[in-house]
Each structure stands twice: as C-alpha cells, then as structure tokens.
C-alpha atoms as a PDB file:
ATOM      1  CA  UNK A   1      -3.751  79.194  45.674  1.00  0.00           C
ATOM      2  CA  UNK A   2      -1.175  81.135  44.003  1.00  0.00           C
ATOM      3  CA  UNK A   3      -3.235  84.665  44.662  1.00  0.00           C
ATOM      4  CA  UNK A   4      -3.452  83.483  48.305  1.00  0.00           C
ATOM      5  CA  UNK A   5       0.691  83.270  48.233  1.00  0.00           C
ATOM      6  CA  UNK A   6       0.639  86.863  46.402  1.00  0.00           C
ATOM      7  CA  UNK A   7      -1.709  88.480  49.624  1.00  0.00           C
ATOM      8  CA  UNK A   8       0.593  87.409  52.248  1.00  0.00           C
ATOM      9  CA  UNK A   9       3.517  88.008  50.472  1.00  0.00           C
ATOM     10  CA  UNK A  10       2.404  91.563  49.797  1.00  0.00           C
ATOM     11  CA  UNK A  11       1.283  91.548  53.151  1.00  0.00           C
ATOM     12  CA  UNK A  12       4.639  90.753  54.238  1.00  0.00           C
ATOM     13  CA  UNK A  13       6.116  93.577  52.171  1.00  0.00           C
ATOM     14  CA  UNK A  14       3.733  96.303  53.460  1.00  0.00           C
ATOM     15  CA  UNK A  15       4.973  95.247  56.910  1.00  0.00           C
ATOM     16  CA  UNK A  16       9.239  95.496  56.235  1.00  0.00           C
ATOM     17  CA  UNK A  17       9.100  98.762  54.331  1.00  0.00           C
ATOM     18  CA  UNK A  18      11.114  99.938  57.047  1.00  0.00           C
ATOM     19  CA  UNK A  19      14.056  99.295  57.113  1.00  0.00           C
ATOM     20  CA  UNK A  20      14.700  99.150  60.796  1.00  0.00           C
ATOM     21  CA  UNK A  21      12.353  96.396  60.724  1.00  0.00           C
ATOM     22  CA  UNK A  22      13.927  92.656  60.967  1.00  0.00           C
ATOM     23  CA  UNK A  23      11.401  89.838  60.032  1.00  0.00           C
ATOM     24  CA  UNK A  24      10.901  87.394  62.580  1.00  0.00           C
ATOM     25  CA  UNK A  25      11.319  83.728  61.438  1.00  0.00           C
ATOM     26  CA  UNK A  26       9.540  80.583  62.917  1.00  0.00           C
ATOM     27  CA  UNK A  27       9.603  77.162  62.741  1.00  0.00           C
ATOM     28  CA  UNK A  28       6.239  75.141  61.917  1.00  0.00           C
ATOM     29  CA  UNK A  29       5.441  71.289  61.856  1.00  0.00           C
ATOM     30  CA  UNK A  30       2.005  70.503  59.331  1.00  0.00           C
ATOM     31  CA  UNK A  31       0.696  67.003  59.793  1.00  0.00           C
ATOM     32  CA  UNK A  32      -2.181  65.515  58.011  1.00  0.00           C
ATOM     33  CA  UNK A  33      -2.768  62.969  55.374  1.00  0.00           C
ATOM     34  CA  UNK A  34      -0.651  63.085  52.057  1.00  0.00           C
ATOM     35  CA  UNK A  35      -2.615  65.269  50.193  1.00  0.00           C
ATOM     36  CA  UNK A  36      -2.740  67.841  52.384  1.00  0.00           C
ATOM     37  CA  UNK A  37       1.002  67.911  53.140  1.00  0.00           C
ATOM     38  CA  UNK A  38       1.569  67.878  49.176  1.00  0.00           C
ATOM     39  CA  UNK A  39      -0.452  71.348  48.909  1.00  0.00           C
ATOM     40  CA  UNK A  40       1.662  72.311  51.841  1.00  0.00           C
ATOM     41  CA  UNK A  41       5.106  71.794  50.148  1.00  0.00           C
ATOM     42  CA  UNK A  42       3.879  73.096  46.428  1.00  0.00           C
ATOM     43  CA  UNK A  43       2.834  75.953  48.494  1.00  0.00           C
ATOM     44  CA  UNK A  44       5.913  76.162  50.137  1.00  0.00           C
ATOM     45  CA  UNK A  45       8.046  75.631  46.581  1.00  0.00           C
ATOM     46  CA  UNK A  46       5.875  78.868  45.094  1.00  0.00           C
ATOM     47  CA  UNK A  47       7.231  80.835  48.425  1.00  0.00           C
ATOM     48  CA  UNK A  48      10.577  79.277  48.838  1.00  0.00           C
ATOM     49  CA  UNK A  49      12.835  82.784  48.602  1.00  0.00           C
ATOM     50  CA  UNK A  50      10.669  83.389  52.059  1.00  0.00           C
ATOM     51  CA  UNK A  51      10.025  79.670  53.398  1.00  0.00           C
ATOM     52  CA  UNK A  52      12.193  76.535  53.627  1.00  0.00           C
ATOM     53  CA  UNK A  53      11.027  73.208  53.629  1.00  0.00           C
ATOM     54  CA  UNK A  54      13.248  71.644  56.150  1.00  0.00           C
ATOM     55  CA  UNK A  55      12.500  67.928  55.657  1.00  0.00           C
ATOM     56  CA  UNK A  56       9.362  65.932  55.397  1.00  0.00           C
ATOM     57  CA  UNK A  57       8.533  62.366  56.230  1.00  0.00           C
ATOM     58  CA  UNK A  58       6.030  59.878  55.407  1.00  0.00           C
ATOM     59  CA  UNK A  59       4.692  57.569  58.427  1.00  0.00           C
ATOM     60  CA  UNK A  60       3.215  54.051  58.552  1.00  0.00           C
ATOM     61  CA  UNK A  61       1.891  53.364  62.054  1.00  0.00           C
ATOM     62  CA  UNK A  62       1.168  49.651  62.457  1.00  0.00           C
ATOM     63  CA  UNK A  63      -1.294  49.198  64.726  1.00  0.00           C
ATOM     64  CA  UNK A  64      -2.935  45.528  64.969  1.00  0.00           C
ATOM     65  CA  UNK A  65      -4.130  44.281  61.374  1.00  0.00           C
ATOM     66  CA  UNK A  66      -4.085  48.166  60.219  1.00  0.00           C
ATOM     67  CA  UNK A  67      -1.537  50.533  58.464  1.00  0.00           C
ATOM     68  CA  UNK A  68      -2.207  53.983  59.717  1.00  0.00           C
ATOM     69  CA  UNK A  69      -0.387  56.468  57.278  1.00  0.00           C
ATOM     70  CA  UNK A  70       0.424  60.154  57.959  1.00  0.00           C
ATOM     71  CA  UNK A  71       2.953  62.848  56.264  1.00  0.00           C
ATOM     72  CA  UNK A  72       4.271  65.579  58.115  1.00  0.00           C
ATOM     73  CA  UNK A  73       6.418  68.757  56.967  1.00  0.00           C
ATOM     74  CA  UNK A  74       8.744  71.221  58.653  1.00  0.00           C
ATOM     75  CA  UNK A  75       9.349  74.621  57.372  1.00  0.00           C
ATOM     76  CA  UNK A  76      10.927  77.844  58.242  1.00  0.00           C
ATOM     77  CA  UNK A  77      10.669  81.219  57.234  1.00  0.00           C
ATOM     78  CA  UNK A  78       8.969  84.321  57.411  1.00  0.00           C
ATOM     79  CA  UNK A  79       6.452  84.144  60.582  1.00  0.00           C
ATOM     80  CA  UNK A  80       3.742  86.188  58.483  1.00  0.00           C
ATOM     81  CA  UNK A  81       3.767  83.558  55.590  1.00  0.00           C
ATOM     82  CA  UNK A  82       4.173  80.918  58.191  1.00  0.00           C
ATOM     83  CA  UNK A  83       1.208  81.928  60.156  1.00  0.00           C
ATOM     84  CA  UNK A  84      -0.584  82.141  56.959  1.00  0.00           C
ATOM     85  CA  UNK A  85       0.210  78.314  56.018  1.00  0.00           C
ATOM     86  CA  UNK A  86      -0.933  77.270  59.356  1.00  0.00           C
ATOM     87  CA  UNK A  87      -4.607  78.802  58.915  1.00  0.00           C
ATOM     88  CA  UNK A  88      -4.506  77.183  55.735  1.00  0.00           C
ATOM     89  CA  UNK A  89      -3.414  74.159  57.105  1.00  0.00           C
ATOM     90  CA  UNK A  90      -6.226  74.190  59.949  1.00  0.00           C
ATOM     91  CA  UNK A  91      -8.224  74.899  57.374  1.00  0.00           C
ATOM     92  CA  UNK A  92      -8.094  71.959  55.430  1.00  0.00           C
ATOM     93  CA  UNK A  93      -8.278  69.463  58.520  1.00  0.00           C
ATOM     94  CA  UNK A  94      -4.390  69.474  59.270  1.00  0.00           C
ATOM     95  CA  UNK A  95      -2.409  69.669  62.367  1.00  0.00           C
ATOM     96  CA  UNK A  96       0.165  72.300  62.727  1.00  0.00           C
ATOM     97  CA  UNK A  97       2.428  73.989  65.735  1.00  0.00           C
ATOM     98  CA  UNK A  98       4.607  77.152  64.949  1.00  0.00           C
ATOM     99  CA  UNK A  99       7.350  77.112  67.152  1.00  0.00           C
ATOM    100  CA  UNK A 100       8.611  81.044  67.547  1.00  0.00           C
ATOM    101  CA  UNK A 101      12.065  82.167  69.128  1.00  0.00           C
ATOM    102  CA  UNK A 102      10.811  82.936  72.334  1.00  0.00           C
ATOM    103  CA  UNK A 103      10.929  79.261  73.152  1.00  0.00           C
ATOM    104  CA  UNK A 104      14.539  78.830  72.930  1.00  0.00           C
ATOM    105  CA  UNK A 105      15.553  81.250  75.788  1.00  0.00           C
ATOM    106  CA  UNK A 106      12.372  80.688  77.544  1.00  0.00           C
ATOM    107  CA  UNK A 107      12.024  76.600  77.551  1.00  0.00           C
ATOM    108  CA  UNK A 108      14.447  74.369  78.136  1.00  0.00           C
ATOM    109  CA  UNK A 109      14.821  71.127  75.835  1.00  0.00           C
ATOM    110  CA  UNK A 110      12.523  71.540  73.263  1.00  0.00           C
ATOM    111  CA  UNK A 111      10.477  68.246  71.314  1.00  0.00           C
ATOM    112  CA  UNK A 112       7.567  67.980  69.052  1.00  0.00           C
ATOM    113  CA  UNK A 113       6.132  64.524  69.193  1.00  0.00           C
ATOM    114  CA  UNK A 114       3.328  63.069  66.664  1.00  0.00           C
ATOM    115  CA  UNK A 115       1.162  60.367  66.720  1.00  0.00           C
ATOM    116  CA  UNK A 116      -2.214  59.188  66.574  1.00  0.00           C
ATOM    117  CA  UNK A 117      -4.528  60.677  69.334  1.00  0.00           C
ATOM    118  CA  UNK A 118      -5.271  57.258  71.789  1.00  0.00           C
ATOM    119  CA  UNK A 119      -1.421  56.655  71.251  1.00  0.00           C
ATOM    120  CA  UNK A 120      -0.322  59.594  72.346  1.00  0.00           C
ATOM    121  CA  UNK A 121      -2.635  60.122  75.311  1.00  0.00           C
ATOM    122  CA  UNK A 122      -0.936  56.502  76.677  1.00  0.00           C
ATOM    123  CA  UNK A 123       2.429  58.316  76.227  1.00  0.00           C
ATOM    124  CA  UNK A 124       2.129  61.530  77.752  1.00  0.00           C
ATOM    125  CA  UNK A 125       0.224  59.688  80.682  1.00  0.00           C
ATOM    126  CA  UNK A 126       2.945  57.041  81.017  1.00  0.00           C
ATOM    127  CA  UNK A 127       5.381  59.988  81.327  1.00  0.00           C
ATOM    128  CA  UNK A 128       3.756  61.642  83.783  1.00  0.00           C
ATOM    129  CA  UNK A 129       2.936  58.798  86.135  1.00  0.00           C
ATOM    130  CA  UNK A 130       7.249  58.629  86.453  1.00  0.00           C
ATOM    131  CA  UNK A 131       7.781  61.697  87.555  1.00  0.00           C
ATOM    132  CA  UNK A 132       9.303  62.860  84.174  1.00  0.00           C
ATOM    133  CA  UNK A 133       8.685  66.920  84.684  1.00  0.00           C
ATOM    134  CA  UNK A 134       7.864  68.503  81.176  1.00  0.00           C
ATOM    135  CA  UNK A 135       5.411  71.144  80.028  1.00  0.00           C
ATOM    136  CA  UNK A 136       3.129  70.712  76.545  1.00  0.00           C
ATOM    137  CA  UNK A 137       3.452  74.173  75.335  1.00  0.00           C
ATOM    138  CA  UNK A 138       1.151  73.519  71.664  1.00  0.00           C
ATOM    139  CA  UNK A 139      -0.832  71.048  71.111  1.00  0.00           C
ATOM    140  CA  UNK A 140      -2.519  70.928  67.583  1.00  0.00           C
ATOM    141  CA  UNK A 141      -5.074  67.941  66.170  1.00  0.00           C
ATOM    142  CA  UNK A 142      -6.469  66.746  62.629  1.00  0.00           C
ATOM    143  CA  UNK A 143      -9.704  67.241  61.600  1.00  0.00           C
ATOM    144  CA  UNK A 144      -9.516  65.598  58.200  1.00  0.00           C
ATOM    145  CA  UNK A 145      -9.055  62.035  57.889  1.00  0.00           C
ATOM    146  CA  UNK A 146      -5.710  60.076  57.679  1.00  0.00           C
ATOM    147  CA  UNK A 147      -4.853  56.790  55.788  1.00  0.00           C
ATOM    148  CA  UNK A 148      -6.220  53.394  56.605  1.00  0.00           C
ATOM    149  CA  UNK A 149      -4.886  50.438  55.052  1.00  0.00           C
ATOM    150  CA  UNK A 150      -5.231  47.007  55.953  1.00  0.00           C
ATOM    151  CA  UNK A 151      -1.378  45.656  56.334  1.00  0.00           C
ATOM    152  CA  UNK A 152       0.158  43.225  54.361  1.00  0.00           C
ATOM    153  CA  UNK A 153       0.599  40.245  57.031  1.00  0.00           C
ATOM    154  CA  UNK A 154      -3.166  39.966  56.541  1.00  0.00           C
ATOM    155  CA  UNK A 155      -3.328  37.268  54.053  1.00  0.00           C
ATOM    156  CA  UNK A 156      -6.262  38.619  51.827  1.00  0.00           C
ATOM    157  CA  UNK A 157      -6.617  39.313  47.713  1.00  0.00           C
ATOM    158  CA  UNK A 158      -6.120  42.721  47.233  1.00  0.00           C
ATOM    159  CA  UNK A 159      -9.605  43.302  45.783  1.00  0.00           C
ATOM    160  CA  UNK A 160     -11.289  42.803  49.010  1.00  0.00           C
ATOM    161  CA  UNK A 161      -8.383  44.298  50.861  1.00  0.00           C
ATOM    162  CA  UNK A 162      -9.756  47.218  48.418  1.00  0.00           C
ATOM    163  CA  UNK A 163     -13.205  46.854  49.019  1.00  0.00           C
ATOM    164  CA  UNK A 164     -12.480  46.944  53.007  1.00  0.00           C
ATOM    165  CA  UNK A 165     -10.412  50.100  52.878  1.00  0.00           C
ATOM    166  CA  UNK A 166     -13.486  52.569  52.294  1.00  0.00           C
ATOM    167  CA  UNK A 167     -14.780  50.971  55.503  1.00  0.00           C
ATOM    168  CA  UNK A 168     -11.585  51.827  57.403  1.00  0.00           C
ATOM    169  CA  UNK A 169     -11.521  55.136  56.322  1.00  0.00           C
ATOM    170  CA  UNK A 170     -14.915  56.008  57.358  1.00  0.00           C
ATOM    171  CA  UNK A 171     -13.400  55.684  61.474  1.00  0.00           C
ATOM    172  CA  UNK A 172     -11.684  58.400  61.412  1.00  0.00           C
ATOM    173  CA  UNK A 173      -8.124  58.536  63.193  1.00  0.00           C
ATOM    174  CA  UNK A 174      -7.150  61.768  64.925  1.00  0.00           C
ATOM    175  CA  UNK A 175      -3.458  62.841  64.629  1.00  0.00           C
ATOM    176  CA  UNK A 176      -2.168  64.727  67.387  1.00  0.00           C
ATOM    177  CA  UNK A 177       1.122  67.404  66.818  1.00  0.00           C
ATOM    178  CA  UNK A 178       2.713  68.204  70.424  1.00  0.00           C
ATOM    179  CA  UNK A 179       5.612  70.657  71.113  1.00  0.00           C
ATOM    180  CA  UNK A 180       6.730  69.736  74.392  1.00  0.00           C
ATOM    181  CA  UNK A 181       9.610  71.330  76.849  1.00  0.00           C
ATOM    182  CA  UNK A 182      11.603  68.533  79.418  1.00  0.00           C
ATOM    183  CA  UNK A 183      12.991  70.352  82.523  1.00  0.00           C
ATOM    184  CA  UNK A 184      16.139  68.869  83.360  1.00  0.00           C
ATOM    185  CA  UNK A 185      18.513  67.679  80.694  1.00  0.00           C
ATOM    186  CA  UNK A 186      19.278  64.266  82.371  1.00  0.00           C
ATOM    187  CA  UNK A 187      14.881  62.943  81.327  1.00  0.00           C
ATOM    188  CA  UNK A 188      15.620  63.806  77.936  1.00  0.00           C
ATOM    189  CA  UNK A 189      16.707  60.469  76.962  1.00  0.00           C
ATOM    190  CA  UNK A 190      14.380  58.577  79.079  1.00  0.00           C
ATOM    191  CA  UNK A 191      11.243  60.947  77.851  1.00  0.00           C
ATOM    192  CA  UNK A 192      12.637  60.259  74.324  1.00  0.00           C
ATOM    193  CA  UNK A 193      13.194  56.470  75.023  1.00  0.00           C
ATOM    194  CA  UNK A 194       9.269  56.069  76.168  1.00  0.00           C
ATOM    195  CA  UNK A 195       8.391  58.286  72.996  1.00  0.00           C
ATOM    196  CA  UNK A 196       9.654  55.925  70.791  1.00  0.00           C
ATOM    197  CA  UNK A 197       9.878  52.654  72.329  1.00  0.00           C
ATOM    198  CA  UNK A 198       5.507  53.354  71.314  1.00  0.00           C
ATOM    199  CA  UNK A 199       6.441  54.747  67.367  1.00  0.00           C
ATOM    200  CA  UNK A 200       5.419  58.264  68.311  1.00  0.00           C
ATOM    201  CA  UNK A 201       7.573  60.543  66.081  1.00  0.00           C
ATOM    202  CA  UNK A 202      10.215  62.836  67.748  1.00  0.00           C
ATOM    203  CA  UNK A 203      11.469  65.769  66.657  1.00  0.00           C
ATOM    204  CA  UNK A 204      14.701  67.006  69.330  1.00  0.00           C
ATOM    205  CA  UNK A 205      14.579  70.954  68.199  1.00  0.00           C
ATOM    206  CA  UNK A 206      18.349  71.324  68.966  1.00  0.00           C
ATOM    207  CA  UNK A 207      19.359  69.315  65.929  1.00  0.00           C
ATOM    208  CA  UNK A 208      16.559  71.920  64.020  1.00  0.00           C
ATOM    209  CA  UNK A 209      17.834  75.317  64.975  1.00  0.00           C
ATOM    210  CA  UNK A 210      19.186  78.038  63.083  1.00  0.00           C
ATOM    211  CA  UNK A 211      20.438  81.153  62.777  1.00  0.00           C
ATOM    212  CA  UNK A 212      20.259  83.280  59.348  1.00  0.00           C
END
C-alpha cells in the first residue's frame, strides 16, 4: 500500500517538473462498505500534503426488517493521485465518481446522489416521469458486498440475530454513486425533495467547491 502511494506520487512529480505546469485538482466520491472506505482514508492520511479528505459519512438504510449500511468518502486533490485511488477503489469492489472542473462551466447544478441500486432506479424513474430535465453524467456501482443487519425493532436474541446475518450478507446489495446535472435552477429543490423524501444521499456540489 504505501509503495503504491510512493509510484503515483513519483508519478505525479515526473509530470510537474515544469514549472509552467499547474496540477489539475478533482473532486472524487468512494462508496463501499466500511472497510473499504477505511483503506481509502488511511490511504488518503499517507497522501494528505496532495489529497484532502473532505468529509465522510456512515449510512444506515432501513429498508423493511433490514439495516443496510454503507460509508462513503469525499476527497480532493491532485487528479493523478485521485485517479489512482479510484482504480484502487474499483478494484476492491467500491463505487467511485471523480468529478473534474470541466463540469462547473459546462453543467449546470451539479448533485451526486447514493443509494442502493433498486432504490435508486425508483428515484431517477420517478424524476423523470415529472418532467424534471437533468442529465446523469457518472454513474459508478459496487461490486463488493455492503452491510446487512437485521434492525433492532425485530424483537430477536442477538445470537440468532448473529447467526442470520451471514445469511443476509450472502444477497448481495448493489450501491449505486450518481453525479447528476438539473437544468433549470427552479427543479433543484423539487429533484432534491424526491431524492430524499426516499433516504438517497445528496451531495449539492455548490456547498463542495473550491478554489486553491
């Protein structure tokens, strides 16, 4: 892990020896179960002069009897490193978007949404069956398995809760990562308001932007 860090960052060096150069910086969003997104961040800590970790949440999606539970991280930095995480990411069954500069003068109102894959697919066809005009610009999905507990209004001892969980972890639940673009500013609260009226997770990029 920590050669892998060295490459790229050497990688990145060969690449700004000239000093007319100016390194591009991206945004990415890295979904997946917890252990994944804990690699991600400890990765991120060893590279934090070039990558910042901007926040990172942990998700319990109740659905029925079930606690689905997903992380998710968002970092920016150095598009080289960045790029590198998100192969990594992929890699190890995550989900992950990379949201480049471009987007801000060429899209209008940007969002990333996350949520599991059926719920998702109800929200984004909901959305479109009102008229709602937006464009999904990345769209990024988990190979590796998320969290399955049973919740805790299910009145059970917890060593057969235990026993179940294996069981619900063998059906594996797909995570889906969207970075979407709304056309006219006057949708964005309604598209939001449908988003999370179902618990999918919104991200509203202007409150993300910077500048160094």
């Amino acid at each position: 892990m920590i050669e892998d860090n060295i490459r790229v960052l050497r990688q990145a060096a060969r690449v700004t020896t000239d000093s007319s150069y100016k390194i591009e910086k991206t945004w990415s969003v890295i979904a997946g179960n917890v252990d994944l997104i804990d690699e991600m961040a400890y990765r991120a800590i060893l590279s934090n002069t070039s990558i910042k970790i901007l926040f990172r949440e942990h998700v319990i999606f109740k659905d029925g009897k079930l606690d689905k539970k997903f992380d998710f991280l968002m970092l920016y930095g150095n598009s080289i490193i960045i790029n590198d995480f998100n192969n990594q990411t992929k890699d190890f069954g995550g989900a992950c978007i990379q949201i480049h500069r471009k987007y801000l003068s060429d899209e209008r109102n940007l969002m990333v949404l996350i949520a599991p894959n059926d719920i998702m697919k109800y929200v984004v066809t909901s959305i479109e069956k009102l008229k709602i005009p937006f464009k999904i610009l990345q769209e990024s999905q988990t190979t590796g398995f998320i969290d399955v507990d049973i919740n805790n209004e299910v009145r059970l001892p917890n060593f057969i809760k235990n026993a179940l969980k294996p069981f619900y972890n063998a059906n594996e639940v797909v995570l889906i990562t969207l970075l979407v673009s709304i056309k006219n500013d006057e949708d964005i609260e309604k598209f939001q308001g449908i988003a999370t009226s179902n618990k999918i997770f919104v991200i509203d990029f202007k409150d993300i932007v910077t500048e160094d």
